[in-house]
Protein backbone atom coordinates (compact mmCIF):
# COMPACT_ATOMS: atom_id res chain seq x y z
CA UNK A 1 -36.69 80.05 -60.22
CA UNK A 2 -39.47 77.71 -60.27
CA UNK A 3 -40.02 77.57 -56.37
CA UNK A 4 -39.00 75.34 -53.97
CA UNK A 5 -36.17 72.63 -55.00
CA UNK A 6 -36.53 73.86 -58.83
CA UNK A 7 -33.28 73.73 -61.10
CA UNK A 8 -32.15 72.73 -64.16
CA UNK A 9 -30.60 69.34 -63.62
CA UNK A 10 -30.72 67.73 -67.04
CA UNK A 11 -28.12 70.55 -68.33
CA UNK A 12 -25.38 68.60 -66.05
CA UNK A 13 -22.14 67.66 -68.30
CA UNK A 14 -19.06 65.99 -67.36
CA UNK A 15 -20.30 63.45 -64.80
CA UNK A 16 -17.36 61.30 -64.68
CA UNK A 17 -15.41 63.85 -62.55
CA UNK A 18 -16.54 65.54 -59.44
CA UNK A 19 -16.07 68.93 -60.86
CA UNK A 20 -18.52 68.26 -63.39
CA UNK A 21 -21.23 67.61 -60.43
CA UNK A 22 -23.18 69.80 -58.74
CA UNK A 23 -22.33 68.85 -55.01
CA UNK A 24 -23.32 69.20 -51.28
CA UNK A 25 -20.96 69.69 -48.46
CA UNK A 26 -21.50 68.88 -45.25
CA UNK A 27 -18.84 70.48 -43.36
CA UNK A 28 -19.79 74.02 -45.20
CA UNK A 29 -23.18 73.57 -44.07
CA UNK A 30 -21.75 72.74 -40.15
CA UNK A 31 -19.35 76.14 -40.45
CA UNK A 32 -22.12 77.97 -41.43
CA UNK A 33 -24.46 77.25 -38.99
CA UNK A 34 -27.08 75.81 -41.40
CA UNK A 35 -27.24 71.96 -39.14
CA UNK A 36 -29.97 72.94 -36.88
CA UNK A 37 -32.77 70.56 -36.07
CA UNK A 38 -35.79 71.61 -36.92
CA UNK A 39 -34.98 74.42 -39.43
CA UNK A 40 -35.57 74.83 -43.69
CA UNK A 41 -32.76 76.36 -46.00
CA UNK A 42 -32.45 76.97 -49.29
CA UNK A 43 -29.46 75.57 -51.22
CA UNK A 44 -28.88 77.34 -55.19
CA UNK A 45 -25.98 76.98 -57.57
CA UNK A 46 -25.13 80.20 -59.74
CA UNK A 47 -23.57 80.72 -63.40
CA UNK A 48 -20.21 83.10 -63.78
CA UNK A 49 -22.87 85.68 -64.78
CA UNK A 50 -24.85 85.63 -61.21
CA UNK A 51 -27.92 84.16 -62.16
CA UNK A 52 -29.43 81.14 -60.57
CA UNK A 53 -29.16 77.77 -62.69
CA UNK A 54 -30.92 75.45 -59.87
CA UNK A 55 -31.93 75.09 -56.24
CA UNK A 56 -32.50 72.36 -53.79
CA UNK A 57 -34.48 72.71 -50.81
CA UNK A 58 -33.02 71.69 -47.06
CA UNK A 59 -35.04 70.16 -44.09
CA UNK A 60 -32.40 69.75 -40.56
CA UNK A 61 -33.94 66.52 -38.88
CA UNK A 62 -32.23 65.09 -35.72
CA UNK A 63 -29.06 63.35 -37.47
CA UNK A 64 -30.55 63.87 -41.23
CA UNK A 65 -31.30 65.95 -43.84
CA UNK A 66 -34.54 65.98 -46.12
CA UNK A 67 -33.57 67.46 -49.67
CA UNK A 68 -36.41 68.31 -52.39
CA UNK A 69 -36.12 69.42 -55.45
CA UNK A 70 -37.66 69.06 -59.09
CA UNK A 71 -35.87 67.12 -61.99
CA UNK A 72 -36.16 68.79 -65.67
CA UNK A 73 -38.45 71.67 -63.96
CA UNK A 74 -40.54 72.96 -66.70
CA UNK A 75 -40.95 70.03 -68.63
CA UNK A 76 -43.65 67.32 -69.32
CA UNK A 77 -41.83 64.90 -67.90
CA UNK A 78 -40.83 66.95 -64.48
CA UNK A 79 -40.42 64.71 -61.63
CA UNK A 80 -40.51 66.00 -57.75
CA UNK A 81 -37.84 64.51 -55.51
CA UNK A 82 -37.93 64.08 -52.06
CA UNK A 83 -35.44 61.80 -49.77
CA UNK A 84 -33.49 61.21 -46.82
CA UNK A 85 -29.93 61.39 -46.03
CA UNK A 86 -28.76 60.58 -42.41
CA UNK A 87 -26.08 62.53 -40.70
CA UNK A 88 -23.52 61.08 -38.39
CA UNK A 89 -21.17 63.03 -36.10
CA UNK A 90 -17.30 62.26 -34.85
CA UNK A 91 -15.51 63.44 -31.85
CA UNK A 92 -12.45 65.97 -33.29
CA UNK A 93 -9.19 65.45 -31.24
CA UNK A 94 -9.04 69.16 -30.24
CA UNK A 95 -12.69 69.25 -29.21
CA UNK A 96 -15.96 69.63 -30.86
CA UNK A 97 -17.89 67.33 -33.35
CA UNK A 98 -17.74 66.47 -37.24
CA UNK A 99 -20.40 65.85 -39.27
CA UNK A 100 -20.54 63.33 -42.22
CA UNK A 101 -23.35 62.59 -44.69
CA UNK A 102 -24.38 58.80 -44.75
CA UNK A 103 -24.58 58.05 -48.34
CA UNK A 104 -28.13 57.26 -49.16
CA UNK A 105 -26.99 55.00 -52.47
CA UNK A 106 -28.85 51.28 -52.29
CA UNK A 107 -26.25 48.99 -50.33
CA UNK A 108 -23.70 51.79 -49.72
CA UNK A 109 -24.10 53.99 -46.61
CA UNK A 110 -20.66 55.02 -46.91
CA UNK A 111 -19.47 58.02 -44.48
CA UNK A 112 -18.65 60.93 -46.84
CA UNK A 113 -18.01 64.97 -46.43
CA UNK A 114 -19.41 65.29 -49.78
CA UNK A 115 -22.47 64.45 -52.10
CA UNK A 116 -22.73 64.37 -55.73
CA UNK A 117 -25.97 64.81 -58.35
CA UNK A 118 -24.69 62.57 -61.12
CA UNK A 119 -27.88 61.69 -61.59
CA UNK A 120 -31.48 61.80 -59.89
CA UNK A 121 -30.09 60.92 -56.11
CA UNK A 122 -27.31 63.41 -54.54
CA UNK A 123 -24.66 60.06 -53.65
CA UNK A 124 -21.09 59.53 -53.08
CA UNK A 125 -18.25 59.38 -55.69
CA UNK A 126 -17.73 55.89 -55.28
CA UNK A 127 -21.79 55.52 -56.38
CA UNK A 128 -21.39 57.27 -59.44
CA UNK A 129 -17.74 56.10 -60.50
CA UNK A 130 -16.34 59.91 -60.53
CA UNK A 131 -13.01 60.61 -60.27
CA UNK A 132 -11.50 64.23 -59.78
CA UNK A 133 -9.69 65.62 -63.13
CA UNK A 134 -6.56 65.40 -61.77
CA UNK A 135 -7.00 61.63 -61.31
CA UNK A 136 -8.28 61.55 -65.07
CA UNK A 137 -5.14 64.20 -66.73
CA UNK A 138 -2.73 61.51 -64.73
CA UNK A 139 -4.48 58.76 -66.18
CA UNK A 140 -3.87 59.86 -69.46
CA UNK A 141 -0.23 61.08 -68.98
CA UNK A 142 0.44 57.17 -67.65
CA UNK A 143 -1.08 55.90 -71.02
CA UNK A 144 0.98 57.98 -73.20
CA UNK A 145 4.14 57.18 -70.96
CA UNK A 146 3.24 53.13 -71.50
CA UNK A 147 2.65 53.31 -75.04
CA UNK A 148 5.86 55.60 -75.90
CA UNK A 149 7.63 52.83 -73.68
CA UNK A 150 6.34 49.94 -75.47
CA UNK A 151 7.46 51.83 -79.06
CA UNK A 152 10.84 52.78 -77.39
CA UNK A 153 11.62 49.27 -76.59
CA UNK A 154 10.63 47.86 -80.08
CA UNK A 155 12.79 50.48 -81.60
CA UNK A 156 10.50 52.57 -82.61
CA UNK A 157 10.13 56.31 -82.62
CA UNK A 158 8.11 58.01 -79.33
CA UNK A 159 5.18 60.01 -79.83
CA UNK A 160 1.56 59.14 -80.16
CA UNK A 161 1.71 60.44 -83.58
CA UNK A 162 3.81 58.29 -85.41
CA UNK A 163 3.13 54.87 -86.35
CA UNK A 164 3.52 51.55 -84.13
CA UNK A 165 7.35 50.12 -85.25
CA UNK A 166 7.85 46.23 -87.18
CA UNK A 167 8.89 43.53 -85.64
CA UNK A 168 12.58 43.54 -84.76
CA UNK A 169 14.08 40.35 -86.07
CA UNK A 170 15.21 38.95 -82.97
CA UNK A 171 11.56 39.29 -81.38
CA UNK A 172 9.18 36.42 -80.87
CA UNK A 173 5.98 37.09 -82.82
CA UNK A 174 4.25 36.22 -79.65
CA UNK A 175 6.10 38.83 -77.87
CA UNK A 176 5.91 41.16 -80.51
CA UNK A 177 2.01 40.68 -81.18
CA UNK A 178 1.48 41.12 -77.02
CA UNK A 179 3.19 44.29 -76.72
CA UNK A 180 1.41 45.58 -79.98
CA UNK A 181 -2.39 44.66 -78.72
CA UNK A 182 -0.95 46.93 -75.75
CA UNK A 183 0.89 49.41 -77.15
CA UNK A 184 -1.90 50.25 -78.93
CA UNK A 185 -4.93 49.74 -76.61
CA UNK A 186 -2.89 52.48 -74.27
CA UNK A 187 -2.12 54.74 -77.44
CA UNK A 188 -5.73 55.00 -78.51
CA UNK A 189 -7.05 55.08 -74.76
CA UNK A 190 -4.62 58.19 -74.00
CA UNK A 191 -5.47 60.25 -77.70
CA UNK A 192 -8.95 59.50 -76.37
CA UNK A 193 -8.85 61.40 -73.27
CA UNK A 194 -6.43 63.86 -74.72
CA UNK A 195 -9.29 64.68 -76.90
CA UNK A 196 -12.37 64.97 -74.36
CA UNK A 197 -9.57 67.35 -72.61
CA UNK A 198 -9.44 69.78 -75.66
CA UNK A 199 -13.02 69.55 -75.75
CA UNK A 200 -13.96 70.57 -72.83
CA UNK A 201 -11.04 73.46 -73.27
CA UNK A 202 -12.55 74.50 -76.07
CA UNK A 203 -16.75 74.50 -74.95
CA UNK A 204 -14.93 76.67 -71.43
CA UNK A 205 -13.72 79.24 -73.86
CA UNK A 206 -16.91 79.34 -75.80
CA UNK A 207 -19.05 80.02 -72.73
CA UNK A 208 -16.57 83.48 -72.03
């Protein structure tokens, strides 16, 4: 560890889904008594194998955090971050208080439980345009559905294997030449993230 608020940042992958980002939550930090005013913590994330892959540091102001850390520690082009996020607290409806992070993204300030490093600033979802991989798989499933559909209803075989059908006879061209441009934008869209999904399969299984 390279001290205080080191870690390796630039070996982040998959930043279009909020599993693929290292994140910050809130509420954790509230159950575990880390929210104090006045007090420093250390925040790390770990590999399967136990050792440390990178580390923020925490400062507890009066309604806001001040996180540090280093970008691409190590190298010549290392850059020291330091920046504030403000904290706001609700009322619970069985008692006590919740905390929220106040998204420190320019012109957001959006009242979130959780923060996410897809890239130098720890900001919202809605910042970085991630979406969880549930939201992405279903994405792809609706694609596939559309196209196979759109082949079904030209008389054509489903599956995004075989090819787009002809024209039937009693079609308009116009008609036909529509439902092509989208049969086919959804078929290549949903082989497309069909294939980042095997992917990312397949680099999982090479890390075990």
């Amino acid at each position: 560890m390279g001290g205080r608020g080191s870690g390796n940042w630039y070996r982040l992958s998959k930043k279009d889904t909020v599993e693929g980002c290292r994140s910050l939550d809130v509420n954790r930090w509230h159950r575990e008594g880390l929210l104090r005013p006045g007090q420093w913590f250390g925040w790390a994330w770990k590999r399967d194998d136990g050792k440390e892959e990178a580390s923020i540091g925490v400062t507890v102001l009066p309604d806001a955090i001040e996180l540090s850390y280093t970008m691409r520690p190590g190298m010549e082009d290392a850059e020291k971050v330091r920046y504030i996020v403000p904290i706001t607290w609700t009322e619970c409806n069985y008692g006590g208080r919740r905390p929220w992070f106040v998204c420190p993204g320019s012109g957001c300030g959006r009242r979130v439980g959780k923060l996410y490093l897809g890239g130098k600033y720890f900001l919202c979802r809605h910042c970085y345009d991630l979406v969880y991989e549930s939201q992405r798989e279903n994405r792809a499933y609706r694609l596939m559905r559309k196209a196979q559909k759109i082949q079904e209803r030209l008389g054509g075989r489903t599956g995004l294997m075989y090819s787009f059908p002809d024209k039937p006879k009693w079609m308009h061209w116009d008609t036909y030449n529509r439902l092509k441009w989208e049969g086919l934008r959804a078929k290549n869209e949903a082989l497309m993230a069909a294939l980042e999904t095997f992917g990312q399969i397949k680099k999982a299984l090479e890390r075990t």
